[in-house]
Protein backbone atom coordinates (compact mmCIF):
# COMPACT_ATOMS: atom_id res chain seq x y z
CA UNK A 1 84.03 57.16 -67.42
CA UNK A 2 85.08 59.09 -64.29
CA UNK A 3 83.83 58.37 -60.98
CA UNK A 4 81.60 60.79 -59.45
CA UNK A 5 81.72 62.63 -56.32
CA UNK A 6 80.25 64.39 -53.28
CA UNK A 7 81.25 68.04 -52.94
CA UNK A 8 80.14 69.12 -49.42
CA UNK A 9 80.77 73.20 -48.90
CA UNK A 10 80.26 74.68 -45.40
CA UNK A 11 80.60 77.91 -44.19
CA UNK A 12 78.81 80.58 -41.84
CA UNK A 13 75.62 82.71 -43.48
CA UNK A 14 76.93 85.20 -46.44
CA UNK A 15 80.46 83.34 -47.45
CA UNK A 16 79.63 82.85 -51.13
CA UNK A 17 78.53 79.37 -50.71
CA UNK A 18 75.41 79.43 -52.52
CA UNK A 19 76.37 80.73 -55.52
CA UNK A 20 79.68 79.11 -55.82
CA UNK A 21 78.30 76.02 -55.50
CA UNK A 22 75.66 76.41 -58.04
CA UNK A 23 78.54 77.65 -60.34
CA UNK A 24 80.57 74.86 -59.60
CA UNK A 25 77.88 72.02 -59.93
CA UNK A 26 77.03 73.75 -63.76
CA UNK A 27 80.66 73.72 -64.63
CA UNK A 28 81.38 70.29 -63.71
CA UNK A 29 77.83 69.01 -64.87
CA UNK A 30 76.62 67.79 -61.39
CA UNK A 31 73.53 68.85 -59.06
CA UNK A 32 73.42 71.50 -56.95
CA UNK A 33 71.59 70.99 -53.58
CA UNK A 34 71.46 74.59 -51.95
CA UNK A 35 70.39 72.83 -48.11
CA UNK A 36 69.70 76.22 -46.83
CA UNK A 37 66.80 76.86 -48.98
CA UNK A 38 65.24 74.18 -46.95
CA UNK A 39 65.63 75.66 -44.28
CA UNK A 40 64.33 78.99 -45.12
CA UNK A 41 61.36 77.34 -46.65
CA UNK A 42 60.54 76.26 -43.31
CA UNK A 43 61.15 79.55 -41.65
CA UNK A 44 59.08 81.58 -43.89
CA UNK A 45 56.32 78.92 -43.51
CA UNK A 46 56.93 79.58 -39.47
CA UNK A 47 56.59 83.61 -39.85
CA UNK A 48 54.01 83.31 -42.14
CA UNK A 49 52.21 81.52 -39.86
CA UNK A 50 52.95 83.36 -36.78
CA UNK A 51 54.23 80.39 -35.15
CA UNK A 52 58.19 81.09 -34.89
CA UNK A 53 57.78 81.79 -30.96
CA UNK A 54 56.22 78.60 -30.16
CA UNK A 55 57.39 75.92 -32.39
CA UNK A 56 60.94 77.15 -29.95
CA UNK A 57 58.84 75.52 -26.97
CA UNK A 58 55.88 73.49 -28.50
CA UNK A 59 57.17 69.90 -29.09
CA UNK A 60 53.60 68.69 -29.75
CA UNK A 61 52.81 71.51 -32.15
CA UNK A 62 56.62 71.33 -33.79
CA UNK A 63 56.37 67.36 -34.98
CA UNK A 64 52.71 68.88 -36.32
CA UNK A 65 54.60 71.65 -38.36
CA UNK A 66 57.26 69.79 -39.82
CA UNK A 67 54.93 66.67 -40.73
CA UNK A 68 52.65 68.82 -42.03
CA UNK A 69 55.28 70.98 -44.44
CA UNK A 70 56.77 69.31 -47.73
CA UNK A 71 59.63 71.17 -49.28
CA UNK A 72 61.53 70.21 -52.58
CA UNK A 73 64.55 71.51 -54.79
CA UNK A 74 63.29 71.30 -58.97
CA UNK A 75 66.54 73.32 -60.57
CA UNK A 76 66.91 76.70 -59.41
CA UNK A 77 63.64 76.55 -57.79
CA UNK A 78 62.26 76.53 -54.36
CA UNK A 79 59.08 74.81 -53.35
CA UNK A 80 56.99 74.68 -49.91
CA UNK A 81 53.81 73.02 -49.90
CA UNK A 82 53.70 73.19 -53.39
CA UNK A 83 54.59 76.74 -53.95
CA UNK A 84 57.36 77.90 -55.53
CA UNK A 85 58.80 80.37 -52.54
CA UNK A 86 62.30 80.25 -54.24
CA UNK A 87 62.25 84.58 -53.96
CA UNK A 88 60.32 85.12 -50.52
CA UNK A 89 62.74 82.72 -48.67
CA UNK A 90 65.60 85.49 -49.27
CA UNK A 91 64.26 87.93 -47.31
CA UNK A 92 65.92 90.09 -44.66
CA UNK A 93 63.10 88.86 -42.17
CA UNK A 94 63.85 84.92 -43.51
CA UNK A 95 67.58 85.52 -42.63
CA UNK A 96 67.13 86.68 -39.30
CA UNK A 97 65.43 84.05 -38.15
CA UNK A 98 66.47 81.07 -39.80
CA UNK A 99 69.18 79.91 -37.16
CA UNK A 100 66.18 79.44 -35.06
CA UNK A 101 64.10 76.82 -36.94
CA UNK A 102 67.55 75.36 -38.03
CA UNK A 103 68.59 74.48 -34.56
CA UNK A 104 64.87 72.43 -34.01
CA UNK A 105 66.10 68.64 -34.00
CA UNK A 106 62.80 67.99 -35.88
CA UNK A 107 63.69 69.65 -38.61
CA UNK A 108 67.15 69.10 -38.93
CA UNK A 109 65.99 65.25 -38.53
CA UNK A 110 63.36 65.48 -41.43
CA UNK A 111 65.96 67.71 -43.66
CA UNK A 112 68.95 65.51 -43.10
CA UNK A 113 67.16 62.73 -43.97
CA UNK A 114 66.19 64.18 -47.50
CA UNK A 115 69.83 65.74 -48.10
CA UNK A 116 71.20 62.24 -47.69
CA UNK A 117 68.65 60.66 -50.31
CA UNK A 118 69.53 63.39 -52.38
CA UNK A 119 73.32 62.62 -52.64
CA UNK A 120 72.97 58.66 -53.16
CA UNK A 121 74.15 58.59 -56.44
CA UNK A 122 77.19 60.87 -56.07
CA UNK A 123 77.82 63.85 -58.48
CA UNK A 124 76.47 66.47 -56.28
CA UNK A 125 77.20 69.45 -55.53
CA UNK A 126 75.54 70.44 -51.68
CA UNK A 127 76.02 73.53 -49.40
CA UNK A 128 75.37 74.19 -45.86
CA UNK A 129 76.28 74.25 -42.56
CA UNK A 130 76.62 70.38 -41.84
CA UNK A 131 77.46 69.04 -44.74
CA UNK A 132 81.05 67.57 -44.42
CA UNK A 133 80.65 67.26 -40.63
CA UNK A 134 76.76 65.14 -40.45
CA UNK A 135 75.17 64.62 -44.07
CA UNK A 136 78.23 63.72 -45.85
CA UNK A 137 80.94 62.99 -43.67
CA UNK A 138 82.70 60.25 -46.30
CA UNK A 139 82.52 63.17 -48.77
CA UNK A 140 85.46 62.87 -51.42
CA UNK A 141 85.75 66.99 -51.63
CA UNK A 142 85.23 69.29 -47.98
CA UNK A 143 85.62 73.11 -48.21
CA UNK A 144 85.21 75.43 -45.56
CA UNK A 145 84.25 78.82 -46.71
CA UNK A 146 84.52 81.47 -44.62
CA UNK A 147 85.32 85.71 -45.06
CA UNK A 148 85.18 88.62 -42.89
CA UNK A 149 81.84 89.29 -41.38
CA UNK A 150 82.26 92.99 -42.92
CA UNK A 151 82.93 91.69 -46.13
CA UNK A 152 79.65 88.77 -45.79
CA UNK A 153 77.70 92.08 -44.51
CA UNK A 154 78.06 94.14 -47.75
CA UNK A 155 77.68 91.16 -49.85
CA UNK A 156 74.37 90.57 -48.32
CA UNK A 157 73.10 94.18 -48.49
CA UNK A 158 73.97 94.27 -52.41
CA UNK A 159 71.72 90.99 -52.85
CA UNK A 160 69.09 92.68 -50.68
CA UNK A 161 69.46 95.95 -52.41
CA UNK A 162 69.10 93.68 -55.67
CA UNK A 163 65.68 92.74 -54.46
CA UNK A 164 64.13 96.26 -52.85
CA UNK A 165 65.38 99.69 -54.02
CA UNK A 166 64.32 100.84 -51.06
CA UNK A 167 66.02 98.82 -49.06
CA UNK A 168 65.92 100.56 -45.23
CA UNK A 169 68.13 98.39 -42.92
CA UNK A 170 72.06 99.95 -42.17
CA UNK A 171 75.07 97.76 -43.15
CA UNK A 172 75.87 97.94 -39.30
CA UNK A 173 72.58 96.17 -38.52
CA UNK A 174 73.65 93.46 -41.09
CA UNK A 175 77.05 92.97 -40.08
CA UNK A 176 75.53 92.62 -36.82
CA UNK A 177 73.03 90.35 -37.55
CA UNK A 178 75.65 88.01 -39.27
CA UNK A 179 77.49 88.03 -36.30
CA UNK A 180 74.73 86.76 -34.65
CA UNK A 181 73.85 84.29 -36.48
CA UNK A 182 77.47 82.80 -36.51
CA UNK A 183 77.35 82.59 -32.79
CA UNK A 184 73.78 80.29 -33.12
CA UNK A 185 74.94 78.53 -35.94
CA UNK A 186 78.35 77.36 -34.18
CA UNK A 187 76.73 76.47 -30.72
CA UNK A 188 73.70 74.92 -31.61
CA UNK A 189 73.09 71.54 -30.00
CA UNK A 190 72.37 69.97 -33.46
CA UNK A 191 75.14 69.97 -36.22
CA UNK A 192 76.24 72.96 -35.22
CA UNK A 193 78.10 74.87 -37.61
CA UNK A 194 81.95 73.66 -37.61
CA UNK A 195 85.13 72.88 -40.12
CA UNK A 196 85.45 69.19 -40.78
CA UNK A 197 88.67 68.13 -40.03
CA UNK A 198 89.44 67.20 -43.38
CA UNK A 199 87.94 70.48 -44.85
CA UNK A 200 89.62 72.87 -47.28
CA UNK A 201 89.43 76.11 -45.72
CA UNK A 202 88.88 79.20 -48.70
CA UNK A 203 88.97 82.62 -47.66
CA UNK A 204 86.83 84.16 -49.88
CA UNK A 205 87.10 88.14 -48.66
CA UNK A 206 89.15 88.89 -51.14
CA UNK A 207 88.10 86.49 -54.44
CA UNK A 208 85.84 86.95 -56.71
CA UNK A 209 83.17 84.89 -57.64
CA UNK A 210 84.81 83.29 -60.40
CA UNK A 211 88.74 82.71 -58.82
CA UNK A 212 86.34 80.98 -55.77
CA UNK A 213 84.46 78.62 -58.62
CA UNK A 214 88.03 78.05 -60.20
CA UNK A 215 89.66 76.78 -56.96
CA UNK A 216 87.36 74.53 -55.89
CA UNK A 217 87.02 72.83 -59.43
CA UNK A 218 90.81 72.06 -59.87
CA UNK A 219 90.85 70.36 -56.36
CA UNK A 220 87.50 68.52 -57.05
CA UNK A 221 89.05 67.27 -60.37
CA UNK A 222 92.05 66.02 -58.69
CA UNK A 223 89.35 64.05 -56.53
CA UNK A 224 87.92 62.80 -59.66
CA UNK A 225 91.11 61.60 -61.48
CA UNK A 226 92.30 59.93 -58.74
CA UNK A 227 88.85 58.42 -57.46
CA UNK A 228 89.07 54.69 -58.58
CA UNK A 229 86.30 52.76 -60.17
């Protein structure tokens, strides 16, 4: 019986991870842990409750929040607080804001710590922006996604289109908005976003879904035949 590995994939906000990953983990039989969905769970708990502005400079009220909120993965499902949230969280409003609540060491604290239980037994597949660098550092199999932020722009305004036909916000504004978020994501004071040193780095502007899925499984079997019992 092969050994089983951890397949950590990083990579700023629109870079295929997500979906890759979730390919990946179905092809090779593993579990896919999509660590941003956390995230966003907590951020659309945050707008919903009109409290984005001062979890930012509430410590009291911010331990509160993030005691108070319970968010789990079941399959391709999202749940917060027992509600399955797995469509809100993908909102345009949900994006924007996200690098925000991510950067709260509360959260990160409470999120890391479930991430790591998560991967215990190996044969995961887990995205993010930490993952090879803080969750899974030892992780047999690092990529680093990354593409242009023109090319992350129009792939995020096709998956918003997706969701509202009427969909009123300018490629511009997302391409900006991406950009953005990189530059909070990458100089955060906690985990910030960052290619582990031992990272495969896939450029992903130009793949499709399926060449990106293909790549990364032929270098995670090599980790597998090689990994010794």
């Amino acid at each position: 019986m092969k050994k089983k590995i951890v397949i950590a994939i990083d990579g700023p906000a629109a870079s295929g991870k997500s979906t890759t990953a979730k390919l990946l983990a179905k092809k090779l039989g593993y579990i896919y842990i999509d660590t941003g969905a956390m995230y966003r769970a907590f951020t659309l708990k945050a707008l919903s409750e009109n409290l984005l502005e001062s979890l930012l400079v509430d410590e009291a009220l911010l331990h509160q929040f993030v005691a108070n909120t319970d968010v789990r993965l079941s399959d391709a499902q999202v749940w917060l607080d027992e509600r399955d949230v797995t469509a809100d969280i993908r909102s345009n409003e949900v994006s924007k804001f996200v690098s925000k609540i991510s950067a709260l060491k509360a959260v990160r604290e409470k999120l890391s710590a479930i991430q790591k239980k998560l991967g215990e037994a190996k044969g995961v597949v887990m995205d993010g922006r930490d993952i090879g660098t803080a969750i899974f550092p030892n992780a047999e199999l690092k990529i680093y996604m990354m593409a242009s932020a023109r090319e992350r722009a129009k792939r995020r305004y096709a998956e918003l289109k997706a969701q509202n036909a009427d969909l009123d916000v300018s490629l511009d504004t997302l391409e900006a908005e991406i950009r953005q978020r990189d530059e909070e994501d990458m100089n955060r004071t906690v985990s910030p976003l960052r290619k582990a040193d031992d990272a495969v780095v896939l450029d992903t502007s130009s793949l499709t879904v399926e060449e990106q899925v293909e790549r990364i499984y032929q270098l995670a079997l090599e980790k597998i035949n090689c990994s010794k019992e």
